[in-house]
Protein backbone atom coordinates (compact mmCIF):
# COMPACT_ATOMS: atom_id res chain seq x y z
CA UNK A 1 70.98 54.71 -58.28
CA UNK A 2 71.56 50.56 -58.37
CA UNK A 3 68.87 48.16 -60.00
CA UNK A 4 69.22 44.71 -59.43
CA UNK A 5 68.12 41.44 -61.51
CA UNK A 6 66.20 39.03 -59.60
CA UNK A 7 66.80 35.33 -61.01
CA UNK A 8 70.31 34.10 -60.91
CA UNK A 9 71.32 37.65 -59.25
CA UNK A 10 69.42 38.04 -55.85
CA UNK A 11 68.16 34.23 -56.18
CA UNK A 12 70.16 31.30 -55.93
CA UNK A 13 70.73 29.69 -59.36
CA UNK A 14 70.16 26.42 -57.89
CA UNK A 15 67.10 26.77 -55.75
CA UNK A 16 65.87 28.46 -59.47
CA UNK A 17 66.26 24.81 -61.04
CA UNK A 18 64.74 23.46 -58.12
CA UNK A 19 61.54 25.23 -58.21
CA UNK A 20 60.76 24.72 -62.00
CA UNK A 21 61.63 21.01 -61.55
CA UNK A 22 58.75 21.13 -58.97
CA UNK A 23 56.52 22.68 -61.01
CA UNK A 24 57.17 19.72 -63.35
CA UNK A 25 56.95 16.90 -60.07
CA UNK A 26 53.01 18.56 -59.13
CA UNK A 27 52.19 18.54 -62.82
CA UNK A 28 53.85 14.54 -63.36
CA UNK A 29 51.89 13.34 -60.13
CA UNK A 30 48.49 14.88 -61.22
CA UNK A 31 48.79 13.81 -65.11
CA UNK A 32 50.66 10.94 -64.36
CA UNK A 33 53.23 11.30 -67.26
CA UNK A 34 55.85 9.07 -67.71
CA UNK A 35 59.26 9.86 -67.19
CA UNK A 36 61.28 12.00 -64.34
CA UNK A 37 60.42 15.26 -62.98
CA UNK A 38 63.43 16.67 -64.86
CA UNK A 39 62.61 15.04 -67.94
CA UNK A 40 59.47 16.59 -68.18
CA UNK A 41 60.71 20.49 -66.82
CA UNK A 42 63.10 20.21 -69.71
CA UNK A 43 60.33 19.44 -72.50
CA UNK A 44 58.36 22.01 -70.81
CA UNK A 45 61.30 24.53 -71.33
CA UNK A 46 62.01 23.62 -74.96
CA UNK A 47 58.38 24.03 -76.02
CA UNK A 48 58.38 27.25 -73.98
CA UNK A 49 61.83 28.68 -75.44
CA UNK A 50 60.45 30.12 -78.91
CA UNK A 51 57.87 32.69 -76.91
CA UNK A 52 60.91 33.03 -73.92
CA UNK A 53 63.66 34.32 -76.31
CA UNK A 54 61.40 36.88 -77.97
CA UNK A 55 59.59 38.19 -74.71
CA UNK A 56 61.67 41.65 -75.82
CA UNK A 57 59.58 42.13 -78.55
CA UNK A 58 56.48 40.09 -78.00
CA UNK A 59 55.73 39.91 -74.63
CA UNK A 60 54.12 36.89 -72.95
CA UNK A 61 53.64 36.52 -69.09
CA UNK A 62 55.99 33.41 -68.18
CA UNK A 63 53.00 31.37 -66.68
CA UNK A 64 51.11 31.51 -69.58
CA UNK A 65 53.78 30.25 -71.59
CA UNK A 66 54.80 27.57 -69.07
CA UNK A 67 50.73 26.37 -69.06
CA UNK A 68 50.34 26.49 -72.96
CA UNK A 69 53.48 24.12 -72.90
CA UNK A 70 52.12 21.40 -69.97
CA UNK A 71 48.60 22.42 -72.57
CA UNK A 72 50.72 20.76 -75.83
CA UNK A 73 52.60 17.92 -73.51
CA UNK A 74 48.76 16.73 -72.54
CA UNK A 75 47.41 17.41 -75.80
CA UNK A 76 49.64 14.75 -77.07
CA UNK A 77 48.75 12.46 -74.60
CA UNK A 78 44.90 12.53 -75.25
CA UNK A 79 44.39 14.58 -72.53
CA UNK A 80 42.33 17.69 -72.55
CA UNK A 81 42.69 20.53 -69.98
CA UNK A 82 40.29 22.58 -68.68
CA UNK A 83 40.91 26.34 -67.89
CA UNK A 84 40.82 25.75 -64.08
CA UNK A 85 43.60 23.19 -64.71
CA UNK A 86 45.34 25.88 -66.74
CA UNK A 87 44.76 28.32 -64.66
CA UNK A 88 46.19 25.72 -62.01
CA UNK A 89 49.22 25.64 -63.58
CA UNK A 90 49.87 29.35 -63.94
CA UNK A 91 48.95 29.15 -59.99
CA UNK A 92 51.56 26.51 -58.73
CA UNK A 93 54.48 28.09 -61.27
CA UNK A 94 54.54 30.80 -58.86
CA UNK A 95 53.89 28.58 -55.88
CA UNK A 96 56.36 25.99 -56.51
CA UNK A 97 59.45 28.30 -57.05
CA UNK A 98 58.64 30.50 -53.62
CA UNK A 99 58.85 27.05 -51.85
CA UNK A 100 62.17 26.63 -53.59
CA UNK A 101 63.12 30.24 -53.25
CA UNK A 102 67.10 30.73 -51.65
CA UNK A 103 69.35 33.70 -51.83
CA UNK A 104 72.27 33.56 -53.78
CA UNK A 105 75.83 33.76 -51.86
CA UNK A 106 76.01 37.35 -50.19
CA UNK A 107 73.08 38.40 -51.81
CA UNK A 108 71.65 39.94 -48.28
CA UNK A 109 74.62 41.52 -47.28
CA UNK A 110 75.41 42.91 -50.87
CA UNK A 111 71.93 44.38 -50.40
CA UNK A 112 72.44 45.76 -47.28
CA UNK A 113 75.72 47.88 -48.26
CA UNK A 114 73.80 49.15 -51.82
CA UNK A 115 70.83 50.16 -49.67
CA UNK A 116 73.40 52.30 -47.55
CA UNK A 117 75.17 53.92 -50.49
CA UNK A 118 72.48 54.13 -53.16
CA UNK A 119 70.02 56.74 -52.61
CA UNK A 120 67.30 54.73 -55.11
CA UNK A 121 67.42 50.77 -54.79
CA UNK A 122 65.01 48.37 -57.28
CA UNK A 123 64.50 45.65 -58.80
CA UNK A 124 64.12 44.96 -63.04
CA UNK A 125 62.89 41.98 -63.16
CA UNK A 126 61.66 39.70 -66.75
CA UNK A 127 59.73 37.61 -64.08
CA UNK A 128 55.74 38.25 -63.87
CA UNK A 129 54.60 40.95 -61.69
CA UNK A 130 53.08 38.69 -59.20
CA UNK A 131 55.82 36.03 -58.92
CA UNK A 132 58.81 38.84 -58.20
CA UNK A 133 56.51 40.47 -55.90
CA UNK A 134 55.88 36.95 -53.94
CA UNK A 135 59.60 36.20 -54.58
CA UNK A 136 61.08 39.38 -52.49
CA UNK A 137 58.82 38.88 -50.08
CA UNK A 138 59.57 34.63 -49.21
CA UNK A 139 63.10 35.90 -49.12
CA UNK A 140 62.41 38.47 -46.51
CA UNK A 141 63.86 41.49 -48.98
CA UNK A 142 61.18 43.50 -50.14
CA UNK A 143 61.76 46.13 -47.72
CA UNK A 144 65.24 47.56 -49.21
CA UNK A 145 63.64 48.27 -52.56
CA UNK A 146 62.47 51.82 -53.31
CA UNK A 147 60.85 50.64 -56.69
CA UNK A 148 60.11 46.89 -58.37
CA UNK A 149 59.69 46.88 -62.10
CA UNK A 150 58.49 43.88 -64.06
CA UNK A 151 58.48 42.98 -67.74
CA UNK A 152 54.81 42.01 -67.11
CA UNK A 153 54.07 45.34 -65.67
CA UNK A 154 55.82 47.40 -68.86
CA UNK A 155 55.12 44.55 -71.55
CA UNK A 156 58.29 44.35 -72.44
CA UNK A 157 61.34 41.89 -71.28
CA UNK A 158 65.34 42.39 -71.46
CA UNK A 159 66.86 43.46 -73.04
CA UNK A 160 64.57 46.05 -74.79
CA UNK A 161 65.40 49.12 -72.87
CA UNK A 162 61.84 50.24 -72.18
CA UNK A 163 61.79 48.26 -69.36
CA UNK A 164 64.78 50.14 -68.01
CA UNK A 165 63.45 53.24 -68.81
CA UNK A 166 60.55 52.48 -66.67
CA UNK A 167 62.49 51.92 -63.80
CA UNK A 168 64.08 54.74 -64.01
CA UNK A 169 61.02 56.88 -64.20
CA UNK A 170 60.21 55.52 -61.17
CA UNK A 171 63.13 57.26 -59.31
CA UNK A 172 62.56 60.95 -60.15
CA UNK A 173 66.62 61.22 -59.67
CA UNK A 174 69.29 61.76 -62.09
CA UNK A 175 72.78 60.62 -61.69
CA UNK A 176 74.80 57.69 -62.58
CA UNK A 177 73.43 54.50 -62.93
CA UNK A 178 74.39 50.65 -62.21
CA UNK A 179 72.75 47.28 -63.18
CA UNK A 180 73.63 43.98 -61.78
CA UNK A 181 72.55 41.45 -63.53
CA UNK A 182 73.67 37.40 -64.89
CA UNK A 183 72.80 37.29 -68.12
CA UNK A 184 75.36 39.05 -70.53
CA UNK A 185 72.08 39.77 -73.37
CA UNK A 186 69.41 40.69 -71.20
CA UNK A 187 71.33 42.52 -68.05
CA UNK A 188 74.61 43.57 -70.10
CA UNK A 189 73.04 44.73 -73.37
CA UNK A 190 69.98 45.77 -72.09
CA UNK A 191 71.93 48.09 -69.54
CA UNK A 192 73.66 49.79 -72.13
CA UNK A 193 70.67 50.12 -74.60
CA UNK A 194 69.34 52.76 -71.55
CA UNK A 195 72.53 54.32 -70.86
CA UNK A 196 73.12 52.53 -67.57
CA UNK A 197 76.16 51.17 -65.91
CA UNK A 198 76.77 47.17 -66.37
CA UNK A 199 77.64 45.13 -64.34
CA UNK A 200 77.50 41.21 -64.17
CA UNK A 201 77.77 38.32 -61.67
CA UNK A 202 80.03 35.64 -63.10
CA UNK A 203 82.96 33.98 -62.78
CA UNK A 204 85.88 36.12 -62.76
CA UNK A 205 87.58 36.39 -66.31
CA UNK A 206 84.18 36.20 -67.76
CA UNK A 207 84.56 38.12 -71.12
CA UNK A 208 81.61 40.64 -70.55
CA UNK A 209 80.96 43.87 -71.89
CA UNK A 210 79.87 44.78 -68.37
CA UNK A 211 81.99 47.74 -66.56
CA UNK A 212 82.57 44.88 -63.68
CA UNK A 213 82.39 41.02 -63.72
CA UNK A 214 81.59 40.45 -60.30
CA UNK A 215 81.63 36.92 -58.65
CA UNK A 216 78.52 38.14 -56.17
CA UNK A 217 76.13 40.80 -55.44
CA UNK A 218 78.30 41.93 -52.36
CA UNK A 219 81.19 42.20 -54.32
CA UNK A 220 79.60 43.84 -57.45
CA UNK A 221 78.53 46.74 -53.89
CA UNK A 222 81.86 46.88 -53.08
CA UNK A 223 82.96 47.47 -56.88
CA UNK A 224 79.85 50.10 -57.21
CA UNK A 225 81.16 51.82 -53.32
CA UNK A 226 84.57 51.88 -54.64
CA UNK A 227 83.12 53.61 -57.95
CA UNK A 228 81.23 56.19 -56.30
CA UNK A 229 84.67 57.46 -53.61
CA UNK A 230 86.73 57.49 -57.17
């Protein structure tokens, strides 16, 4: 069985950047607040950080943390928000980050080969249910997934392993287990909370307690291919 991370694993870390700086560019040009597009993503990100980092614990869906944060930027401008214009925001976080939406280098291909060795492929995801699920299908990959498990769906982000656990229910098999995943706390440690196989795309000589420190999804297939002969 192989469960991959989406953001920063299957997705292109830049295109990632991209699309939450355009959430911050439709939000600047409807508010009209002063300063750049990136400016403002990055104040959105620090007020949102607090309720990000303990998502494992207390679970928040991402676009309801992003709106309460463009709610406080406003507030301190004098200007009030309705809940259509929050509920506007939650709408184009999603929106703006499929338009952005690339594939990471060899992500397809590394897909391809772990849908021909694995005999249960999905996705863990921290991203809200309806974002991943609009996410796999913009980048045409939906269909090599046997299960897709969000944080939003268990109430519970990386790296608590309940979210794992779920996954896992979700394949009725037994056998060994691999994770690929960026993030060394939520993919690495959160793998190994559930008893599952590590491992992590980075750059090579990355000091990981992952099993492998791949430098792409294909790669980290080859690794897992290689694995499964020895």
């Amino acid at each position: 069985m192989i469960f991959l991370d989406l953001v920063g694993t299957i997705t292109d870390p830049e295109s990632d950047r991209e699309g939450m700086i355009e959430i911050a560019r439709r939000v600047k040009e409807r508010y009209s607040i002063p300063g750049s597009a990136e400016e403002i993503w990055e104040r959105i990100d620090e007020i949102r950080r607090p309720d990000a980092e303990k998502r494992d614990v207390h679970y928040i869906p991402f676009r309801f943390i992003t709106a309460d944060a463009v709610f406080l930027i406003l507030r301190d401008m004098r200007i009030k928000m309705s809940d259509e214009e929050l509920a506007w925001v939650e709408e184009i976080y999603v929106e703006a980050q499929v338009e952005k939406a690339r594939l990471s280098k060899n992500a397809k291909e590394g897909i391809e080969m772990m849908r021909s060795i694995a005999e249960h492929l999905g996705v863990i995801s921290d991203a809200d249910t309806g974002y991943l699920h609009s996410m796999l299908d913009a980048l045409g990959i939906k269909q090599y997934f046997d299960s897709i498990t969000s944080s939003e769906e268990v109430g519970y982000g990386k790296p608590n392993p309940k979210i794992f656990e779920a996954a896992l229910s979700k394949s009725g098999k037994e056998g060994t287990v691999f994770h690929i995943g960026d993030s060394e706390k939520r993919d690495v440690e959160g793998a190994l909370s559930a008893g599952i196989i590590p491992v992590r795309i980075g750059q090579k000589g990355t000091e990981s307690r992952a099993e492998y420190v791949a430098e792409d999804v294909l790669d980290a297939a080859k690794w897992i291919e290689n694995h499964y002969k020895d």
